[in-house]
C-alpha atoms as a PDB file:
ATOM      1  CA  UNK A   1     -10.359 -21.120 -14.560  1.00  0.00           C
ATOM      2  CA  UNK A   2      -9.688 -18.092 -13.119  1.00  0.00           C
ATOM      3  CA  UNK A   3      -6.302 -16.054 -12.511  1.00  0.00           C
ATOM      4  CA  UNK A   4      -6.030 -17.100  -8.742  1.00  0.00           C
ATOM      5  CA  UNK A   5      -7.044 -20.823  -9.489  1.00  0.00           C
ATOM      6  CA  UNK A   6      -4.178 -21.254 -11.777  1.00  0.00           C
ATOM      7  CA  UNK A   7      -1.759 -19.383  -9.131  1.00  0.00           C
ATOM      8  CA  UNK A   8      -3.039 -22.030  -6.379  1.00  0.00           C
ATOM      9  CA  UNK A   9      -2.952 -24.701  -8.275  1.00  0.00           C
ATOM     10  CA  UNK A  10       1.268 -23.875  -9.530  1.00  0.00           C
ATOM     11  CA  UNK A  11       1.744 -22.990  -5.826  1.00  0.00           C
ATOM     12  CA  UNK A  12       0.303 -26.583  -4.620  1.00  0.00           C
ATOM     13  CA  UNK A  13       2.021 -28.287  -7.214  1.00  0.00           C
ATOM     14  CA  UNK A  14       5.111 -27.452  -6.281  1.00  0.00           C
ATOM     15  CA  UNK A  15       4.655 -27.520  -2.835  1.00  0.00           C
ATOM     16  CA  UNK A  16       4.697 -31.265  -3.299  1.00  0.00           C
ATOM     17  CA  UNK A  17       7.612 -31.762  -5.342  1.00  0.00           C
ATOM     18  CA  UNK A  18      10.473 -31.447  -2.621  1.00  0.00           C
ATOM     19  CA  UNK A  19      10.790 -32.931   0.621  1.00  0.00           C
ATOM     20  CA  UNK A  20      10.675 -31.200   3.493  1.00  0.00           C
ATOM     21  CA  UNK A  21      12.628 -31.226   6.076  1.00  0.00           C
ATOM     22  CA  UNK A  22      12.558 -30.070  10.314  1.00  0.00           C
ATOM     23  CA  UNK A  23      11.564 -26.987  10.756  1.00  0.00           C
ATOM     24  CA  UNK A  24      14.963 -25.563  13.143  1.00  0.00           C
ATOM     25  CA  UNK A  25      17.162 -25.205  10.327  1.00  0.00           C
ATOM     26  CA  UNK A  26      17.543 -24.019   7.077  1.00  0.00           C
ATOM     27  CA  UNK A  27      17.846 -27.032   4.642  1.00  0.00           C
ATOM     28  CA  UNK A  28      20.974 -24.382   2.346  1.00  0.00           C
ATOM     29  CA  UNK A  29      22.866 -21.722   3.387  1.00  0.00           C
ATOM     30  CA  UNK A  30      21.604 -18.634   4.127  1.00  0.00           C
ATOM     31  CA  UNK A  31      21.243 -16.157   1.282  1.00  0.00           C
ATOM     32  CA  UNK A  32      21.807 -12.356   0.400  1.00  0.00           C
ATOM     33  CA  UNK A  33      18.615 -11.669  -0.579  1.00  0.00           C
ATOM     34  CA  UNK A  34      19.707  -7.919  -0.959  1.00  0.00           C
ATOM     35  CA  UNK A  35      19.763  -7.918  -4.944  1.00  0.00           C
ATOM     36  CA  UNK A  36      15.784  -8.298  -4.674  1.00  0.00           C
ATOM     37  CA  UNK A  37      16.052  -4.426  -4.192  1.00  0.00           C
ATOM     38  CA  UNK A  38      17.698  -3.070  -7.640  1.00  0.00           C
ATOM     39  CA  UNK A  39      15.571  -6.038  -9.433  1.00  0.00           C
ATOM     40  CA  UNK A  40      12.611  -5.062  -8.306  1.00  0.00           C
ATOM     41  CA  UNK A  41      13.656  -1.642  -9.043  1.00  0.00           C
ATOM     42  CA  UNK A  42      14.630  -2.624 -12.779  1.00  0.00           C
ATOM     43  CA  UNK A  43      11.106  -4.198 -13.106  1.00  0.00           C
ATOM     44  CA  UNK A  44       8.957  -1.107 -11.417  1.00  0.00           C
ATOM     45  CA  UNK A  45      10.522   1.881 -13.332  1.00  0.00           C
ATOM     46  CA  UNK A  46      12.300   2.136  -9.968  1.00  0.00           C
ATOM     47  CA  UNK A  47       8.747   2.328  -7.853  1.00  0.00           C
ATOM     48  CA  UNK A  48       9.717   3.288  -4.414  1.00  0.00           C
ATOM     49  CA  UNK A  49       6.575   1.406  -2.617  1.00  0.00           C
ATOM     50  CA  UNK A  50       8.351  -1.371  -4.376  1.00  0.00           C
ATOM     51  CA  UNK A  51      11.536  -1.008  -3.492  1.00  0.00           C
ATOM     52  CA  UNK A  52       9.821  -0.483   0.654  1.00  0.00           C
ATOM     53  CA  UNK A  53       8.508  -4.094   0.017  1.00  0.00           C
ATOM     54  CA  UNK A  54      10.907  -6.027  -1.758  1.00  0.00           C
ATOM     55  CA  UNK A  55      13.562  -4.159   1.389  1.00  0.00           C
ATOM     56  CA  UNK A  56      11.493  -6.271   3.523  1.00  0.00           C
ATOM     57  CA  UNK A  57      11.144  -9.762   1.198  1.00  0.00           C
ATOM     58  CA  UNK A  58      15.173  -9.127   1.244  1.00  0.00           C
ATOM     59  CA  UNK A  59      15.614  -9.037   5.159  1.00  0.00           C
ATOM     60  CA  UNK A  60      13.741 -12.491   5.017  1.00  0.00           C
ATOM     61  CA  UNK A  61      10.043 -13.865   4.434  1.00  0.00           C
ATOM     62  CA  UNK A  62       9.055 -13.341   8.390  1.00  0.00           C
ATOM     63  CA  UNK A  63       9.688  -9.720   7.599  1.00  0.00           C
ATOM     64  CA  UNK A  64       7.482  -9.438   4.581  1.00  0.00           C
ATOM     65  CA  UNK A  65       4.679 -11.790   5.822  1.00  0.00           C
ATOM     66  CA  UNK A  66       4.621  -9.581   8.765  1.00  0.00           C
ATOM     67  CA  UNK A  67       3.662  -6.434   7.140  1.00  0.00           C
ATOM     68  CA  UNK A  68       1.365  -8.558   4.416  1.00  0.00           C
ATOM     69  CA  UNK A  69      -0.089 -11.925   6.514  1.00  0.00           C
ATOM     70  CA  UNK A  70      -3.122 -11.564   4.614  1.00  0.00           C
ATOM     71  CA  UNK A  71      -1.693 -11.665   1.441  1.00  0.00           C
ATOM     72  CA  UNK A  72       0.537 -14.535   2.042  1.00  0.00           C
ATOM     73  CA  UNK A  73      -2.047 -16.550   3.501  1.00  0.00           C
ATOM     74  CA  UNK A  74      -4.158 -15.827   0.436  1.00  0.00           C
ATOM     75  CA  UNK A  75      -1.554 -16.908  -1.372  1.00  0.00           C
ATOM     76  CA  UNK A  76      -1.476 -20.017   0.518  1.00  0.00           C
ATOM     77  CA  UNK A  77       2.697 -19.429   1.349  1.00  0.00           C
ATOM     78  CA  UNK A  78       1.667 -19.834   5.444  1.00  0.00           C
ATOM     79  CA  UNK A  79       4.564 -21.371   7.274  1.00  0.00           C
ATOM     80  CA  UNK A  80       7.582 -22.490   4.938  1.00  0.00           C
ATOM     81  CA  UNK A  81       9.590 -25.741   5.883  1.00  0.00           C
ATOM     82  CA  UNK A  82      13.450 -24.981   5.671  1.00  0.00           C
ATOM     83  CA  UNK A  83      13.484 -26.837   2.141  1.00  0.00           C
ATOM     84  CA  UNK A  84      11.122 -24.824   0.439  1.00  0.00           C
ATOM     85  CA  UNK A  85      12.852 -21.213   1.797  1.00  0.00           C
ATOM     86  CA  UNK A  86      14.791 -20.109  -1.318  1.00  0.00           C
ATOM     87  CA  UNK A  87      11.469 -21.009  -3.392  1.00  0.00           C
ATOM     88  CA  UNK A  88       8.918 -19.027  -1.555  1.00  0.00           C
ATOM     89  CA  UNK A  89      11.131 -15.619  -1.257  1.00  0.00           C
ATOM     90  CA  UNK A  90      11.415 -16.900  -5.122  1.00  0.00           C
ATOM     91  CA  UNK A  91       7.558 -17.155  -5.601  1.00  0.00           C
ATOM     92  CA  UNK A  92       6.740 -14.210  -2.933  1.00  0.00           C
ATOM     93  CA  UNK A  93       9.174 -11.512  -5.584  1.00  0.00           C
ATOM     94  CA  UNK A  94       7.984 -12.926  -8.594  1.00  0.00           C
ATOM     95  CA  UNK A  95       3.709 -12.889  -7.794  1.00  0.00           C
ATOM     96  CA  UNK A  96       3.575 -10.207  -5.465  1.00  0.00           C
ATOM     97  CA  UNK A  97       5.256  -7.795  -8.902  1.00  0.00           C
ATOM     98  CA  UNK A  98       2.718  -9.568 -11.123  1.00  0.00           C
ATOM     99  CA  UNK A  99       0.061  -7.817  -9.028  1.00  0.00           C
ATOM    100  CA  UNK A 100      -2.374 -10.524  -8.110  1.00  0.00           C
ATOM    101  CA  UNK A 101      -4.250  -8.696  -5.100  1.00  0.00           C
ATOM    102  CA  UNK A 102      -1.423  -5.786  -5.039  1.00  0.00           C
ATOM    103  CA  UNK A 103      -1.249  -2.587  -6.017  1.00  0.00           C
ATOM    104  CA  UNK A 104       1.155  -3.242  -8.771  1.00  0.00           C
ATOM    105  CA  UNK A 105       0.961  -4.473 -12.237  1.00  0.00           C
ATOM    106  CA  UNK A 106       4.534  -4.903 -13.093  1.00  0.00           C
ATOM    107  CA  UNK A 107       4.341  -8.184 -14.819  1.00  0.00           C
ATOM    108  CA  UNK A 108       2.201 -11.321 -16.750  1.00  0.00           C
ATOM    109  CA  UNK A 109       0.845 -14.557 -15.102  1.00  0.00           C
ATOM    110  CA  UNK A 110       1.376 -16.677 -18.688  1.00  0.00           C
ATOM    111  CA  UNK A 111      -0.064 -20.108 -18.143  1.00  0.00           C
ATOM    112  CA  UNK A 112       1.456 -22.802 -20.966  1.00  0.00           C
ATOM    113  CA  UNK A 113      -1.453 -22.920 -23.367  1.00  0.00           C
ATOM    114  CA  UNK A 114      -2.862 -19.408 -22.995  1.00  0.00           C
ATOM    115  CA  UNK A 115      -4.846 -16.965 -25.470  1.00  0.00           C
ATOM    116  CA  UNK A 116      -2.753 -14.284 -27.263  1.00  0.00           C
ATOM    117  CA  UNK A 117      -5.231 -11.880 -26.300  1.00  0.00           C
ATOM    118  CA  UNK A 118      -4.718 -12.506 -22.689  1.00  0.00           C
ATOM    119  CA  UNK A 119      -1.143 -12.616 -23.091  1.00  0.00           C
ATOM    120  CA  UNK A 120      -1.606  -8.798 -24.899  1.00  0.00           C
ATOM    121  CA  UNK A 121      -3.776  -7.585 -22.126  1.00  0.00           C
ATOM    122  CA  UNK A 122      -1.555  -8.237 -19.588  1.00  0.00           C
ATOM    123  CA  UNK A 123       1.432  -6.870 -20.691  1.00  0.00           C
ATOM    124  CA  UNK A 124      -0.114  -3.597 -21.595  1.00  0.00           C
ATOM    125  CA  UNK A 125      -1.424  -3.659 -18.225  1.00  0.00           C
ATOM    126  CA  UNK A 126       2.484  -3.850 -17.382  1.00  0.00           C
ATOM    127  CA  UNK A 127       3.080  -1.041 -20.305  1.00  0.00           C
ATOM    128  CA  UNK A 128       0.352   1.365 -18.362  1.00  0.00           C
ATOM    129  CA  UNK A 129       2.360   0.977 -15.032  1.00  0.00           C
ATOM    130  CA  UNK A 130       5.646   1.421 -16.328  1.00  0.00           C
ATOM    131  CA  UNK A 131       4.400   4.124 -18.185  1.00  0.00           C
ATOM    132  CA  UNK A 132       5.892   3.402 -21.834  1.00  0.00           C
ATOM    133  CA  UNK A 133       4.268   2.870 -25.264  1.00  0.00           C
ATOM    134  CA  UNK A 134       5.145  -0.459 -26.639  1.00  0.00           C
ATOM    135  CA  UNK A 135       2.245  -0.359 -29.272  1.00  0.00           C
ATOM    136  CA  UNK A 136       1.669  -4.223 -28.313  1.00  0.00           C
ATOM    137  CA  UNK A 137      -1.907  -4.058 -30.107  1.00  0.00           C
ATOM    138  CA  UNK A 138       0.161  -3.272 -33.260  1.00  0.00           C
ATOM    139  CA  UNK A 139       1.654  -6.596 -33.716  1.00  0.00           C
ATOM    140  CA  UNK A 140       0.245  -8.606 -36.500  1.00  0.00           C
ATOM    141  CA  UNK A 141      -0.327 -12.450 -35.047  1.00  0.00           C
ATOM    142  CA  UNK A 142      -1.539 -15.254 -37.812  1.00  0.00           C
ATOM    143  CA  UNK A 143      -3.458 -16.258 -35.536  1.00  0.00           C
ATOM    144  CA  UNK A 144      -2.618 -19.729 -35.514  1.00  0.00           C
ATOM    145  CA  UNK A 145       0.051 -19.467 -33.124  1.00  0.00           C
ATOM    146  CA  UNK A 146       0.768 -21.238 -30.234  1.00  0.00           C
ATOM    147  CA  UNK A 147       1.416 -19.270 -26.694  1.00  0.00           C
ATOM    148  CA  UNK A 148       5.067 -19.594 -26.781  1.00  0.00           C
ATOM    149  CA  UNK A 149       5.161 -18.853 -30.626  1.00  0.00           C
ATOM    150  CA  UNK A 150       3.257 -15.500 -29.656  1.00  0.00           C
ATOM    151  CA  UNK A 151       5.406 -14.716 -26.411  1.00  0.00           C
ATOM    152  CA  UNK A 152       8.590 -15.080 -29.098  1.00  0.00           C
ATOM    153  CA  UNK A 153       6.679 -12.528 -31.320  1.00  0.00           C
ATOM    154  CA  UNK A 154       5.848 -10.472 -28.648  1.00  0.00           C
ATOM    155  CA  UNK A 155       9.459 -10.532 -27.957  1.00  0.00           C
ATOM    156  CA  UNK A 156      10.901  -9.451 -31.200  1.00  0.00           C
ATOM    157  CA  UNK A 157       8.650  -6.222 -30.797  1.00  0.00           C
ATOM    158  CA  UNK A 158       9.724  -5.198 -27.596  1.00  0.00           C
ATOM    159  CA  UNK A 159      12.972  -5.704 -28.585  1.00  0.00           C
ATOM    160  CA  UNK A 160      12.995  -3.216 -31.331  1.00  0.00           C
ATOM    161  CA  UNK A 161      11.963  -0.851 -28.825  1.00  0.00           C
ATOM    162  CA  UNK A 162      14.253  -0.868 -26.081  1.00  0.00           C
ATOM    163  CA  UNK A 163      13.165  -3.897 -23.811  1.00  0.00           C
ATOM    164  CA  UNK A 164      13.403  -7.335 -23.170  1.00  0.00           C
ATOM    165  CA  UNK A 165      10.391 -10.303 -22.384  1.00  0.00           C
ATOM    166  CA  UNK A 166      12.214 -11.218 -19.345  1.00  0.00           C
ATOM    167  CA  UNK A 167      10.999 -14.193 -17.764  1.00  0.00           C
ATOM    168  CA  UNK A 168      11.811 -15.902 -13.755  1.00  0.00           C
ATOM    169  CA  UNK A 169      11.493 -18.887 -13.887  1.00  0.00           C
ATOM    170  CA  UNK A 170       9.987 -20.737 -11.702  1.00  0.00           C
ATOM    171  CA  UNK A 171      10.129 -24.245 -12.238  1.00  0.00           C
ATOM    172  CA  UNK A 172       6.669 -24.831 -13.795  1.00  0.00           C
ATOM    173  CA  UNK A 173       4.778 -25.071 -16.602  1.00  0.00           C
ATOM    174  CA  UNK A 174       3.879 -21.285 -17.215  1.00  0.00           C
ATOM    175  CA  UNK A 175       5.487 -18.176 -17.749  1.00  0.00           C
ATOM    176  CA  UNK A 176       6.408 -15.228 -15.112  1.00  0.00           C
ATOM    177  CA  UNK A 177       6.879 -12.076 -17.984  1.00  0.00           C
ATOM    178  CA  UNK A 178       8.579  -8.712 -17.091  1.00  0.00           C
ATOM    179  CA  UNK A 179       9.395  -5.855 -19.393  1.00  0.00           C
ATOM    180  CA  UNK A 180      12.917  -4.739 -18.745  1.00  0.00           C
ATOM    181  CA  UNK A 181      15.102  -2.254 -20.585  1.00  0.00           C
ATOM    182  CA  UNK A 182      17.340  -4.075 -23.026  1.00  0.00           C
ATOM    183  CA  UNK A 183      20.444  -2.168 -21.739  1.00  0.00           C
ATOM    184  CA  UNK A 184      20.084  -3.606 -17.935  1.00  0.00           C
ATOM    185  CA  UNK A 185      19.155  -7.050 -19.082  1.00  0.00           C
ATOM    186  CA  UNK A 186      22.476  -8.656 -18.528  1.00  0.00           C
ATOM    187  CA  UNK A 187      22.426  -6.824 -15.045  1.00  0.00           C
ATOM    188  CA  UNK A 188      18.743  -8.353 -14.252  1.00  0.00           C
ATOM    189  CA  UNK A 189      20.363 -12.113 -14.796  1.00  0.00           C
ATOM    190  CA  UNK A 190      23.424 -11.212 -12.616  1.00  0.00           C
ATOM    191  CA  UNK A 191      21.635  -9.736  -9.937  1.00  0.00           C
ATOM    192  CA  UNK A 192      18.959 -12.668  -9.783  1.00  0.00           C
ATOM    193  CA  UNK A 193      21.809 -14.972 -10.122  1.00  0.00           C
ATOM    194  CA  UNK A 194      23.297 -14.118  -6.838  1.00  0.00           C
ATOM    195  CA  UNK A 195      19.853 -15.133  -5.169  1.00  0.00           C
ATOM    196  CA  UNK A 196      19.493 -18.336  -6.859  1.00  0.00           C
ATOM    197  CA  UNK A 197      16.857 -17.447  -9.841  1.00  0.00           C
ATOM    198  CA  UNK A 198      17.529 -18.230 -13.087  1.00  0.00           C
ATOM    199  CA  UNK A 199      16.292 -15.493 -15.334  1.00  0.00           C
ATOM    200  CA  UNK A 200      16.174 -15.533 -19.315  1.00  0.00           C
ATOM    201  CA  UNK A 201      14.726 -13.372 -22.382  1.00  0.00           C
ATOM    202  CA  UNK A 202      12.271 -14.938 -24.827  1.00  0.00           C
ATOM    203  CA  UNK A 203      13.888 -12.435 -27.733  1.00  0.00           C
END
């Protein structure tokens, strides 16, 4: 199974798991979605084509799809029923850092049960872009472990070097992974707590 099969196949699943509703009004009230902005500057090393994207994904999903409709109908987001809103500017932030057919590579795809290998190539994809030495192909797995008993390991290095495993989560069964300094990782929850995300550390 390939990256993008696993994406679809979390984005149909839970497309079916709430009800939609009309599509005149907004199912919540409407949300600030400015703190997008200094989180996705927090996760970028403060990337300004980031911040230009994530200024649009903040003034509302119609803005962003606008300026990427190919992308989003890759990514099979399309129209969005009032009741799924919050979720898809949710799911739009969190893949479009990952860098699944963007220019960026600012985070990990992590499916449940995946290989530490993959999990390791990833994030020093996300090491290369932020342009920091972690020394991830240092740490010593037993090589029995499971994937969330090497994302804990994983975890405890960073750590000891100035960042966090940050994870968004996103309601499913795998893993959204960011590398964000240690000292702004109480900011990162605050900030995505204002939007409606929940946002923990693995360490």
């Amino acid at each position: 199974m390939g990256l993008f099969d696993v994406f679809s196949r979390d984005r149909r699943d839970r497309q079916t798991e709430q009800p939609s509703v009309g599509s005149g009004e907004r199912a919540t009230a409407a949300v600030d979605y400015s703190p997008l902005v200094p989180m996705a500057a927090l996760i970028s090393n403060d990337d300004p084509r980031v911040a230009a994207d994530m200024t649009l994904l903040a003034a509302g999903y119609d803005s962003f799809r606008a300026a990427h409709p190919e992308w989003c109908a890759t990514m099979q987001f399309g129209d969005v029923e009032p009741a799924h809103y919050d979720a898809t500017i949710r799911d739009v932030f969190v893949y479009w850092l990952v860098g699944y057919n963007t220019p960026y590579a600012y985070g990990a795809y992590i499916d449940w049960k995946e290989e530490t290998g993959d999990i390791v190539w990833q994030l020093e994809r996300v090491t290369t872009s932020l342009g920091v030495a972690l020394g991830l192909a240092e740490i010593a797995f037993p090589g029995d472990e499971d994937t969330e008993a090497a994302l804990r390991q994983i975890a405890q290095h960073v750590s000891e070097r100035g960042y966090t495993l940050t994870v968004i989560d996103t309601e499913s069964d795998s893993y959204h992974l960011y590398l964000v300094p240690r000292a702004e990782h109480e900011r990162m929850v605050t900030l995505g707590a204002a939007v409606g995300f929940h946002i923990y550390t693995l360490g």
